[in-house]
PDB file of N, CA and C in Angstrom:
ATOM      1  N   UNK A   1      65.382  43.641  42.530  1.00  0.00           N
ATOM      2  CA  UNK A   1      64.012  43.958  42.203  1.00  0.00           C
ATOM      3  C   UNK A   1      63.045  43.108  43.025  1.00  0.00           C
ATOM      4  N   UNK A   2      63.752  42.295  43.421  1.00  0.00           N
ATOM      5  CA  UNK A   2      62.549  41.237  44.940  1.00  0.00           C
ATOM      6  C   UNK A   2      61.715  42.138  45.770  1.00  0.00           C
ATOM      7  N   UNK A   3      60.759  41.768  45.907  1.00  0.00           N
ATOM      8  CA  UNK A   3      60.337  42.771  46.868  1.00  0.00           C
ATOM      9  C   UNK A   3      59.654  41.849  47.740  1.00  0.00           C
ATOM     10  N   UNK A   4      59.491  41.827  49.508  1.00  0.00           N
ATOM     11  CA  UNK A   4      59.684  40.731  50.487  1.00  0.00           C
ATOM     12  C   UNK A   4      57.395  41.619  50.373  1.00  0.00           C
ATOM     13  N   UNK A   5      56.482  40.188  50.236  1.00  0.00           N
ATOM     14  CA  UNK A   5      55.195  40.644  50.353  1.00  0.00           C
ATOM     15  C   UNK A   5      55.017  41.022  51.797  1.00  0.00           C
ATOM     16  N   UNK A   6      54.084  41.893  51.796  1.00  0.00           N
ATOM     17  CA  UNK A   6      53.628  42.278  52.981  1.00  0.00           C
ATOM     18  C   UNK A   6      52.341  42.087  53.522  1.00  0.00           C
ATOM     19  N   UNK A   7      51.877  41.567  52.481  1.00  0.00           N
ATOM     20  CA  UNK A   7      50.159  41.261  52.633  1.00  0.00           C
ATOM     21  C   UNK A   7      50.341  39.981  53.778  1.00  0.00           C
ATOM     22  N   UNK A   8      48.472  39.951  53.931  1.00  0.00           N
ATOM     23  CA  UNK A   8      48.358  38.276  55.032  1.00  0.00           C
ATOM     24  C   UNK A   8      49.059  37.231  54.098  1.00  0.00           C
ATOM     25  N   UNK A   9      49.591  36.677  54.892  1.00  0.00           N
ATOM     26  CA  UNK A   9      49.714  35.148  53.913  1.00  0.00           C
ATOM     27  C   UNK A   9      48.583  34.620  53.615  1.00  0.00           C
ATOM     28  N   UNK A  10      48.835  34.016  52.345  1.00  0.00           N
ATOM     29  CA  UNK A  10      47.805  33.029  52.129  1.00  0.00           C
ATOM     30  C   UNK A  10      47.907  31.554  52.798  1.00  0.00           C
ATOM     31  N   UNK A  11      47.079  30.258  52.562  1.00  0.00           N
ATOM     32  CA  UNK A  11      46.206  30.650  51.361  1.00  0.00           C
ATOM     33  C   UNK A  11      44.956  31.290  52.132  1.00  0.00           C
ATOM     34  N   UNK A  12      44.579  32.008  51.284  1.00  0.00           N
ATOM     35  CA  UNK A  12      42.922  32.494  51.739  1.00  0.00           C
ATOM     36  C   UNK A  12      41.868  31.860  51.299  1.00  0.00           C
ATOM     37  N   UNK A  13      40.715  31.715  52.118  1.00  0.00           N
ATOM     38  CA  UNK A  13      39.572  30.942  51.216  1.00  0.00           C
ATOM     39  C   UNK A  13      38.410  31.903  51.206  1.00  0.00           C
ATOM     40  N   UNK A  14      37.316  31.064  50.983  1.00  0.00           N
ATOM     41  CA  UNK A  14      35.805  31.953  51.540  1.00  0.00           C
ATOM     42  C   UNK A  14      35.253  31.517  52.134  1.00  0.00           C
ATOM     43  N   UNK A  15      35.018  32.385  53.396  1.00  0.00           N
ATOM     44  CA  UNK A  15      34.834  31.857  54.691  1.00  0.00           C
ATOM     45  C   UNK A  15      32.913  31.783  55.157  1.00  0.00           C
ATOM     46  N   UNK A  16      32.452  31.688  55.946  1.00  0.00           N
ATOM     47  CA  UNK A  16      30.997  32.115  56.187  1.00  0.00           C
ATOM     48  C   UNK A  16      30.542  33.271  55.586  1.00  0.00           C
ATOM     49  N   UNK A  17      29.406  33.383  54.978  1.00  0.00           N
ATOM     50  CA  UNK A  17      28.706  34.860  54.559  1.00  0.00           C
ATOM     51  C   UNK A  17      28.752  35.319  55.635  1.00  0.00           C
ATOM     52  N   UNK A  18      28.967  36.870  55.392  1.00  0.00           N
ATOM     53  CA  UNK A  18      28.328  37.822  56.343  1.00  0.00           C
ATOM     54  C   UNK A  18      26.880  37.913  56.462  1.00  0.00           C
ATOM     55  N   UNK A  19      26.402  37.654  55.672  1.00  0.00           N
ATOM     56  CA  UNK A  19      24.479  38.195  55.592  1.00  0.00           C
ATOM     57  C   UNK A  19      24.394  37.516  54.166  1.00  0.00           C
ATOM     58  N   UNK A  20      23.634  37.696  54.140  1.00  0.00           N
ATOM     59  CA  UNK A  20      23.112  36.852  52.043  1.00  0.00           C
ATOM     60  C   UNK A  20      23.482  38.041  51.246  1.00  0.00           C
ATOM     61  N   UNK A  21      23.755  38.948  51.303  1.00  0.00           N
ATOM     62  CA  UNK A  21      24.289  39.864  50.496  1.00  0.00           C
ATOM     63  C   UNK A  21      25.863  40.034  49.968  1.00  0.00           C
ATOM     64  N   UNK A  22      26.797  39.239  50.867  1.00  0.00           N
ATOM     65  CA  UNK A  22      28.646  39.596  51.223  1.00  0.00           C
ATOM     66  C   UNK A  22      28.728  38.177  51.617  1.00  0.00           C
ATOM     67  N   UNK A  23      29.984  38.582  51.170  1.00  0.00           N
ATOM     68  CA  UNK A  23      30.723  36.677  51.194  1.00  0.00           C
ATOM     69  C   UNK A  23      32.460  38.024  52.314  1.00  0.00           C
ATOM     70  N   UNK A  24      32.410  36.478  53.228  1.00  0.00           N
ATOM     71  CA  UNK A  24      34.005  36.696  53.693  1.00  0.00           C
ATOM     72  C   UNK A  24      35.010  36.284  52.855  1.00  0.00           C
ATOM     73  N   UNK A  25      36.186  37.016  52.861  1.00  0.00           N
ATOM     74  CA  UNK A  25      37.542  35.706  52.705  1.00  0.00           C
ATOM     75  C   UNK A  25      38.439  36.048  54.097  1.00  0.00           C
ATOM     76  N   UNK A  26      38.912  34.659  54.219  1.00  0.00           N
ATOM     77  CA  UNK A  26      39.196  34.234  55.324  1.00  0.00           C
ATOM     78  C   UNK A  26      40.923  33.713  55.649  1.00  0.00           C
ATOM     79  N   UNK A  27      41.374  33.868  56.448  1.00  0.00           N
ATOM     80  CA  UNK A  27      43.189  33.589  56.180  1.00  0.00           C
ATOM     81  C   UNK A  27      43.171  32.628  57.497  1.00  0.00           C
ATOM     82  N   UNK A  28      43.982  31.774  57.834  1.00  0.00           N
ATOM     83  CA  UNK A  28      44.062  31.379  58.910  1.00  0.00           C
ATOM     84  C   UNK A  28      45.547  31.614  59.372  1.00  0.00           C
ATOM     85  N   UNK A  29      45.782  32.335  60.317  1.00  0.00           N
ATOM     86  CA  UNK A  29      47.142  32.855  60.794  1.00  0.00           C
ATOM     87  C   UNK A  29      47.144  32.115  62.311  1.00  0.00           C
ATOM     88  N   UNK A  30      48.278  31.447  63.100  1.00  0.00           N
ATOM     89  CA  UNK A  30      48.773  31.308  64.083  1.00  0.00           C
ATOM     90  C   UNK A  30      47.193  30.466  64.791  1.00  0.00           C
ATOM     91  N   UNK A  31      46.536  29.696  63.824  1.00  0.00           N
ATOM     92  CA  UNK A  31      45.560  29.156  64.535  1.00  0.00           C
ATOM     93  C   UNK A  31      44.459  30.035  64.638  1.00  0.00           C
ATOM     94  N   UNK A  32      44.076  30.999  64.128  1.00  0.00           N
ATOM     95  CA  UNK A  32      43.004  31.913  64.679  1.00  0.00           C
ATOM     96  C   UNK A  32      42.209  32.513  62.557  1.00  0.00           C
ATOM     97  N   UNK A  33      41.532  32.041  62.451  1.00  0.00           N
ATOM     98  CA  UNK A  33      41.052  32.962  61.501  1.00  0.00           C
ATOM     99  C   UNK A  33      40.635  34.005  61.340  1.00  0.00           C
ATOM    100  N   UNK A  34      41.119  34.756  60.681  1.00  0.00           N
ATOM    101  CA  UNK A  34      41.000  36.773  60.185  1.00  0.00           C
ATOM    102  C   UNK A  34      40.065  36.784  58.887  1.00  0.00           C
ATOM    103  N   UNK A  35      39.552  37.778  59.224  1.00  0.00           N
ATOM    104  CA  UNK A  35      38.867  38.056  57.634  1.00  0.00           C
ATOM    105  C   UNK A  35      40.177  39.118  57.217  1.00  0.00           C
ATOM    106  N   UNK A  36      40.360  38.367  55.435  1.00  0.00           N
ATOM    107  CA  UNK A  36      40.710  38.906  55.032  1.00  0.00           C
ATOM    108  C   UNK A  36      40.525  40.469  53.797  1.00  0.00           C
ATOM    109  N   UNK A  37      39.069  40.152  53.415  1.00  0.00           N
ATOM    110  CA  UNK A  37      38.198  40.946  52.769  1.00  0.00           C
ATOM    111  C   UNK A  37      36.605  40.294  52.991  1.00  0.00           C
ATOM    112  N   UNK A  38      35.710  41.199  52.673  1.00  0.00           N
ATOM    113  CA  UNK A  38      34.573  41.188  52.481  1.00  0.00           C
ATOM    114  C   UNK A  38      34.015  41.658  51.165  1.00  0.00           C
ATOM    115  N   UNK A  39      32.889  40.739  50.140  1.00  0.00           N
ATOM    116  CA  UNK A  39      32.452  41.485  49.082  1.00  0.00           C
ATOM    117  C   UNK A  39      31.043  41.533  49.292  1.00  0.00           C
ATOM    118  N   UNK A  40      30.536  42.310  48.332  1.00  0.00           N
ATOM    119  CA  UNK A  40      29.127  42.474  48.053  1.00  0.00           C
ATOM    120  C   UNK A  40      28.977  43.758  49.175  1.00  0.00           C
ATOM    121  N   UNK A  41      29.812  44.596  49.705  1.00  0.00           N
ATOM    122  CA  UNK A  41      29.188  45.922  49.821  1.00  0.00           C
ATOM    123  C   UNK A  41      29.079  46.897  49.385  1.00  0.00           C
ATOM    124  N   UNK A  42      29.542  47.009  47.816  1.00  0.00           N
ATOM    125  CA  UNK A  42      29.482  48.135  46.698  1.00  0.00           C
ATOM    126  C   UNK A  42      29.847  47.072  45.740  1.00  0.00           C
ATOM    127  N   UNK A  43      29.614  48.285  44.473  1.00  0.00           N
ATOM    128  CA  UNK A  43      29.018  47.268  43.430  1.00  0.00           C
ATOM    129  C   UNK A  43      28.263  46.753  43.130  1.00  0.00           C
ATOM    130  N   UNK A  44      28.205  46.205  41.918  1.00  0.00           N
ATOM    131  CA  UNK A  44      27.420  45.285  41.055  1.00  0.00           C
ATOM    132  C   UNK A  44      27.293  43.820  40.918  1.00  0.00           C
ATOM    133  N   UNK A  45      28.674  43.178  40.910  1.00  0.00           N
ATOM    134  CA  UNK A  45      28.998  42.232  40.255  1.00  0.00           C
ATOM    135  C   UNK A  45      28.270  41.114  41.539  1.00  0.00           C
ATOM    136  N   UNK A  46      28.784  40.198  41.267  1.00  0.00           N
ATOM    137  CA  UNK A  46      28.021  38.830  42.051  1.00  0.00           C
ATOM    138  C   UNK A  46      29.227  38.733  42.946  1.00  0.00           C
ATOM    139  N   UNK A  47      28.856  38.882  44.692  1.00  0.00           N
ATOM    140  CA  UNK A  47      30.032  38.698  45.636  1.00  0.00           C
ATOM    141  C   UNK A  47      30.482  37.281  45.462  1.00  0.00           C
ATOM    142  N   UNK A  48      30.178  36.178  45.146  1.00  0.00           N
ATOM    143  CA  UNK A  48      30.768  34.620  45.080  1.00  0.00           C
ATOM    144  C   UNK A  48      31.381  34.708  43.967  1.00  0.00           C
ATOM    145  N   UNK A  49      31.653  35.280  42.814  1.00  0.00           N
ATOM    146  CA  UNK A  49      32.660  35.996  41.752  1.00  0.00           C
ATOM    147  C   UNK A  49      33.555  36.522  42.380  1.00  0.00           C
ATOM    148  N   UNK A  50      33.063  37.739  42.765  1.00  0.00           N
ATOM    149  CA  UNK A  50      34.430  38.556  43.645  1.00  0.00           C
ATOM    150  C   UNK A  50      35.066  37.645  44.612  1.00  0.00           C
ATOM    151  N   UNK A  51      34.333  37.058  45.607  1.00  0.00           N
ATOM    152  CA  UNK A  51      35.310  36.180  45.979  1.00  0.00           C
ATOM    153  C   UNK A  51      35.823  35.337  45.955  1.00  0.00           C
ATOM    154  N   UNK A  52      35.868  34.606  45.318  1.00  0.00           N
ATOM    155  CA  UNK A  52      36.510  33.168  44.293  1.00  0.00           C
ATOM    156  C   UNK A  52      37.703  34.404  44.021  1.00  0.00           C
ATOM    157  N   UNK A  53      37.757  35.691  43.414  1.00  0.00           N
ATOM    158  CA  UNK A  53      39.134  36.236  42.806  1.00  0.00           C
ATOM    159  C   UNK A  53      39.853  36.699  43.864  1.00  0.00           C
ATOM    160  N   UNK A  54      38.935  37.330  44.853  1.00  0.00           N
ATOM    161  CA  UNK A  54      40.348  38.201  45.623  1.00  0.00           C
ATOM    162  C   UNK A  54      40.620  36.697  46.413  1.00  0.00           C
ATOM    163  N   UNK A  55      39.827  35.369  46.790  1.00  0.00           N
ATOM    164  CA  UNK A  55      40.911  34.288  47.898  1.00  0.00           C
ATOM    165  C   UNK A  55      42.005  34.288  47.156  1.00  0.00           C
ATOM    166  N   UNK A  56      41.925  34.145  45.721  1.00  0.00           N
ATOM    167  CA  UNK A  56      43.011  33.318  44.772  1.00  0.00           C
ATOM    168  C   UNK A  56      43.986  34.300  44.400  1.00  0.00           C
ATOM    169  N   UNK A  57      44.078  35.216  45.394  1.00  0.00           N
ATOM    170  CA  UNK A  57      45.140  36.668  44.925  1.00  0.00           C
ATOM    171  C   UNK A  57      46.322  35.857  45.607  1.00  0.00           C
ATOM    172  N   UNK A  58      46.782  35.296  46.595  1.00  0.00           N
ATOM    173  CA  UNK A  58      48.106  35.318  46.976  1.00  0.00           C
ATOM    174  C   UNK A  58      48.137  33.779  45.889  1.00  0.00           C
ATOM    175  N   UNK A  59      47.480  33.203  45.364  1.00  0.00           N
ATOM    176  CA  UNK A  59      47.898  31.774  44.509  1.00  0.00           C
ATOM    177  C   UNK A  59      48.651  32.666  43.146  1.00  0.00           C
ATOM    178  N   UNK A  60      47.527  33.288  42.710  1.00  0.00           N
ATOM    179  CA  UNK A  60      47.579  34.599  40.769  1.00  0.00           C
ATOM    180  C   UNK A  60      49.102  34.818  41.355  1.00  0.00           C
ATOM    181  N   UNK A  61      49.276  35.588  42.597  1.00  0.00           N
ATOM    182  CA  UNK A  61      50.746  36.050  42.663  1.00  0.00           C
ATOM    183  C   UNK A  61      51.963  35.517  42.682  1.00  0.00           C
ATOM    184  N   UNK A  62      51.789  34.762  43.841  1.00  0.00           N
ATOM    185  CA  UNK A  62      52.741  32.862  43.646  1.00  0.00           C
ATOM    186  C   UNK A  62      52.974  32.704  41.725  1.00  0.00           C
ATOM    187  N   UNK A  63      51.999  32.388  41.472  1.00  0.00           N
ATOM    188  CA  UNK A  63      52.021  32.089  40.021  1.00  0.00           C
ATOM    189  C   UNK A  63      52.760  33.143  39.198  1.00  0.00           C
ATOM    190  N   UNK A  64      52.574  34.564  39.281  1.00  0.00           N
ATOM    191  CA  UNK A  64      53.024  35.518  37.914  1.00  0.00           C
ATOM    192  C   UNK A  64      54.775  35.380  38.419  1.00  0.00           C
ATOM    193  N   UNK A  65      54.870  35.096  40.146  1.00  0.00           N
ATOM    194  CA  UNK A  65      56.571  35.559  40.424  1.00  0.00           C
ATOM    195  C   UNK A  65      57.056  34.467  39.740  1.00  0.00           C
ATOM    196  N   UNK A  66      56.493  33.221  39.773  1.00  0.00           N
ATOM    197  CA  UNK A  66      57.480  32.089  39.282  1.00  0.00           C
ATOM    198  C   UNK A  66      57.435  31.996  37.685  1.00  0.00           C
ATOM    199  N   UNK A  67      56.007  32.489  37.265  1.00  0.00           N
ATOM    200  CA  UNK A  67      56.780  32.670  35.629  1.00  0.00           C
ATOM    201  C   UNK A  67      57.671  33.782  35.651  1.00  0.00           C
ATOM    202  N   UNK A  68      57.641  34.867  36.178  1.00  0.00           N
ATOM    203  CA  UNK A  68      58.913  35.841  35.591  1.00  0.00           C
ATOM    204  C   UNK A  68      60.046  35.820  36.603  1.00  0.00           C
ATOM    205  N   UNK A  69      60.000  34.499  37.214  1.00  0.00           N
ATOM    206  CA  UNK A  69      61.854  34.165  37.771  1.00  0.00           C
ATOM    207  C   UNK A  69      62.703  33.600  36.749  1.00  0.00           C
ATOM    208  N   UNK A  70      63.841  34.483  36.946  1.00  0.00           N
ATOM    209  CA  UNK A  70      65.032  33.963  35.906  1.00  0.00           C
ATOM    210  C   UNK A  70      66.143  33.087  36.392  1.00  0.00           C
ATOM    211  N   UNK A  71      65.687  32.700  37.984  1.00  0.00           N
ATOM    212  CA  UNK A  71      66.873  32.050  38.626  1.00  0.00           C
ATOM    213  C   UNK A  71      66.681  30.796  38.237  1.00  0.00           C
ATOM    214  N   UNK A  72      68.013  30.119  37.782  1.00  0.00           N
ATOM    215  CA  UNK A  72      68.011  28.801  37.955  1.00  0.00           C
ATOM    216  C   UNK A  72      67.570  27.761  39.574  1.00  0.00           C
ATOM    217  N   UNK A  73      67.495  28.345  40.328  1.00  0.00           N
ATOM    218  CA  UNK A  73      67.246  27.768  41.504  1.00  0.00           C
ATOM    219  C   UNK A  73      65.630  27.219  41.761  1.00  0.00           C
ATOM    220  N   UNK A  74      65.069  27.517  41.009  1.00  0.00           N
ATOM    221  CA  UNK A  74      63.365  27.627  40.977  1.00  0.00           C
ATOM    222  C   UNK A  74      63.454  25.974  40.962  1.00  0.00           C
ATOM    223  N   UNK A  75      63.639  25.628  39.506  1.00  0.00           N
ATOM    224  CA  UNK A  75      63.684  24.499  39.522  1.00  0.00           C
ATOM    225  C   UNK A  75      62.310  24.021  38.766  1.00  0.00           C
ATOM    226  N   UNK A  76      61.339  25.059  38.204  1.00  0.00           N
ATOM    227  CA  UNK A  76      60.156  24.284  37.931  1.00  0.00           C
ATOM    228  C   UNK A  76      60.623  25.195  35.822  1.00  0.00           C
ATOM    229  N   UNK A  77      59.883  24.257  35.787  1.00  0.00           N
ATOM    230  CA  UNK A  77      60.126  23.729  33.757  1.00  0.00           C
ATOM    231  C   UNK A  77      58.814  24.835  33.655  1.00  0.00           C
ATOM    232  N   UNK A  78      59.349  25.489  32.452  1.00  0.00           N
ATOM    233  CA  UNK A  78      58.100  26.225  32.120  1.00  0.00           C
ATOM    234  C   UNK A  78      56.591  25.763  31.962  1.00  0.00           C
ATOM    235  N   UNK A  79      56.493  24.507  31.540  1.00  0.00           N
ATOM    236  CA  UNK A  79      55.456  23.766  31.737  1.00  0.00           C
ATOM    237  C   UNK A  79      54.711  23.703  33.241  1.00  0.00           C
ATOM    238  N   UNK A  80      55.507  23.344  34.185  1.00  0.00           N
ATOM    239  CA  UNK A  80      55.231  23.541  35.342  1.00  0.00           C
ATOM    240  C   UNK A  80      54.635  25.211  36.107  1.00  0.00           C
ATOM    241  N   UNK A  81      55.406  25.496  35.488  1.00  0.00           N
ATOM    242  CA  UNK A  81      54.939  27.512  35.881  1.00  0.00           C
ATOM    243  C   UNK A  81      53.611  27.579  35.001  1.00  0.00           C
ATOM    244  N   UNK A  82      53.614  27.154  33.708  1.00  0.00           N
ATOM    245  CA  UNK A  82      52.431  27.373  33.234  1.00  0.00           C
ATOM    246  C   UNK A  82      50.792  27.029  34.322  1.00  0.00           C
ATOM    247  N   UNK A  83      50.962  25.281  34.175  1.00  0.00           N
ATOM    248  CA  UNK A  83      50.463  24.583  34.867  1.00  0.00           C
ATOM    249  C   UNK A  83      49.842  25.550  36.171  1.00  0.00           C
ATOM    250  N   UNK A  84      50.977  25.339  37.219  1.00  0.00           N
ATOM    251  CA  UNK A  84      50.775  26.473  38.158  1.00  0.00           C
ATOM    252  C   UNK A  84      49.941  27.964  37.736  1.00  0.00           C
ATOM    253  N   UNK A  85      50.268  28.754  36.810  1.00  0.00           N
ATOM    254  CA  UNK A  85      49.071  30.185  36.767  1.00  0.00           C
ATOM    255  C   UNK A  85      47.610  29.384  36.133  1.00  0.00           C
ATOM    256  N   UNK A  86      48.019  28.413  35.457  1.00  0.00           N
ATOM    257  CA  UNK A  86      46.186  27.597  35.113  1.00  0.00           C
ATOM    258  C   UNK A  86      45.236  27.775  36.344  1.00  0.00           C
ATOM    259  N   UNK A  87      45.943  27.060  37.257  1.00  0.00           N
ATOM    260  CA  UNK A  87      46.002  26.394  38.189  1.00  0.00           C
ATOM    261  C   UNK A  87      44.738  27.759  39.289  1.00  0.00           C
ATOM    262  N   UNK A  88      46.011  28.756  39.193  1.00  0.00           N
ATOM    263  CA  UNK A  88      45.442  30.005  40.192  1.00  0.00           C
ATOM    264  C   UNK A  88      44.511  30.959  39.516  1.00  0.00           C
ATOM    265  N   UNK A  89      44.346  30.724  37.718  1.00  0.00           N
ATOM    266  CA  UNK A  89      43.406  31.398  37.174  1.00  0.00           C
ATOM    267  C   UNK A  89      41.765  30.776  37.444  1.00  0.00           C
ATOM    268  N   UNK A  90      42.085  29.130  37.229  1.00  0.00           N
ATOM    269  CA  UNK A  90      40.848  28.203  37.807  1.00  0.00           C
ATOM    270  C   UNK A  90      40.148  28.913  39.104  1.00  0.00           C
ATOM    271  N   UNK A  91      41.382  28.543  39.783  1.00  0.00           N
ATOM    272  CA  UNK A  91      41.211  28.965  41.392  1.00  0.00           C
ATOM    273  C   UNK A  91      39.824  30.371  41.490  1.00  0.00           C
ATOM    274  N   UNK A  92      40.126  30.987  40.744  1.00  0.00           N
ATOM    275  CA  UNK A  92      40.013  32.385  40.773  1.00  0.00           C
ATOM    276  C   UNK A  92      38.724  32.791  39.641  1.00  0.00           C
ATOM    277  N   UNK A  93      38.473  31.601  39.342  1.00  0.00           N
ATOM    278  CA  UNK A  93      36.860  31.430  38.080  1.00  0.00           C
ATOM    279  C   UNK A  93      37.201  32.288  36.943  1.00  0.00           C
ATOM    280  N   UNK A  94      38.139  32.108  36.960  1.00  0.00           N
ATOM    281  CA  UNK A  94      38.415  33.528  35.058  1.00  0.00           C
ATOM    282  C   UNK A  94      39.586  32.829  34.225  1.00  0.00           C
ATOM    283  N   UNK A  95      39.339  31.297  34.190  1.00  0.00           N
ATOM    284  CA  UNK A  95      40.620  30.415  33.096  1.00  0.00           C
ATOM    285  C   UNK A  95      39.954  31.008  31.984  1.00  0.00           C
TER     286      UNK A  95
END
């Protein structure tokens, strides 16, 4: 049931506004930074909301695989997995 991600790697942050209206997020791959999304061009909501959530998407994900790993090889104590999704919900302004 593994499934190998295909998205940019993280981590992603938020990078320069585009204009005062849109916020970047930003990946840094092989030395070169990519935008990885842009908010505030539809919708409502406040783009520095939206993006605080989508940088913290590859952390939220990191986080949900290691609470629902059943391998002993992980090595982290449920406390620790907890810790960790706190961690990427903070990240992400919605603890």
């Amino acid at each position: 049931m593994s499934k190998t991600a295909t998205h940019t790697p993280g981590p992603w942050k938020i990078g320069i506004p585009a204009d005062r209206d849109t916020q970047r997020i930003v990946a840094g791959i092989s030395g070169c930074t990519i935008e990885v999304a842009r908010t505030g061009i539809y919708g409502n909501g406040s783009p520095e909301a939206d993006a605080k959530l989508i940088a913290s998407a590859p952390d939220l994900a990191e986080a949900l695989r290691d609470l629902l790993r059943r391998d002993t090889a992980n090595q982290l104590t449920l406390q620790d997995r907890e810790a960790k999704a706190r961690a990427a919900l903070k990240r992400a302004g919605v603890e």
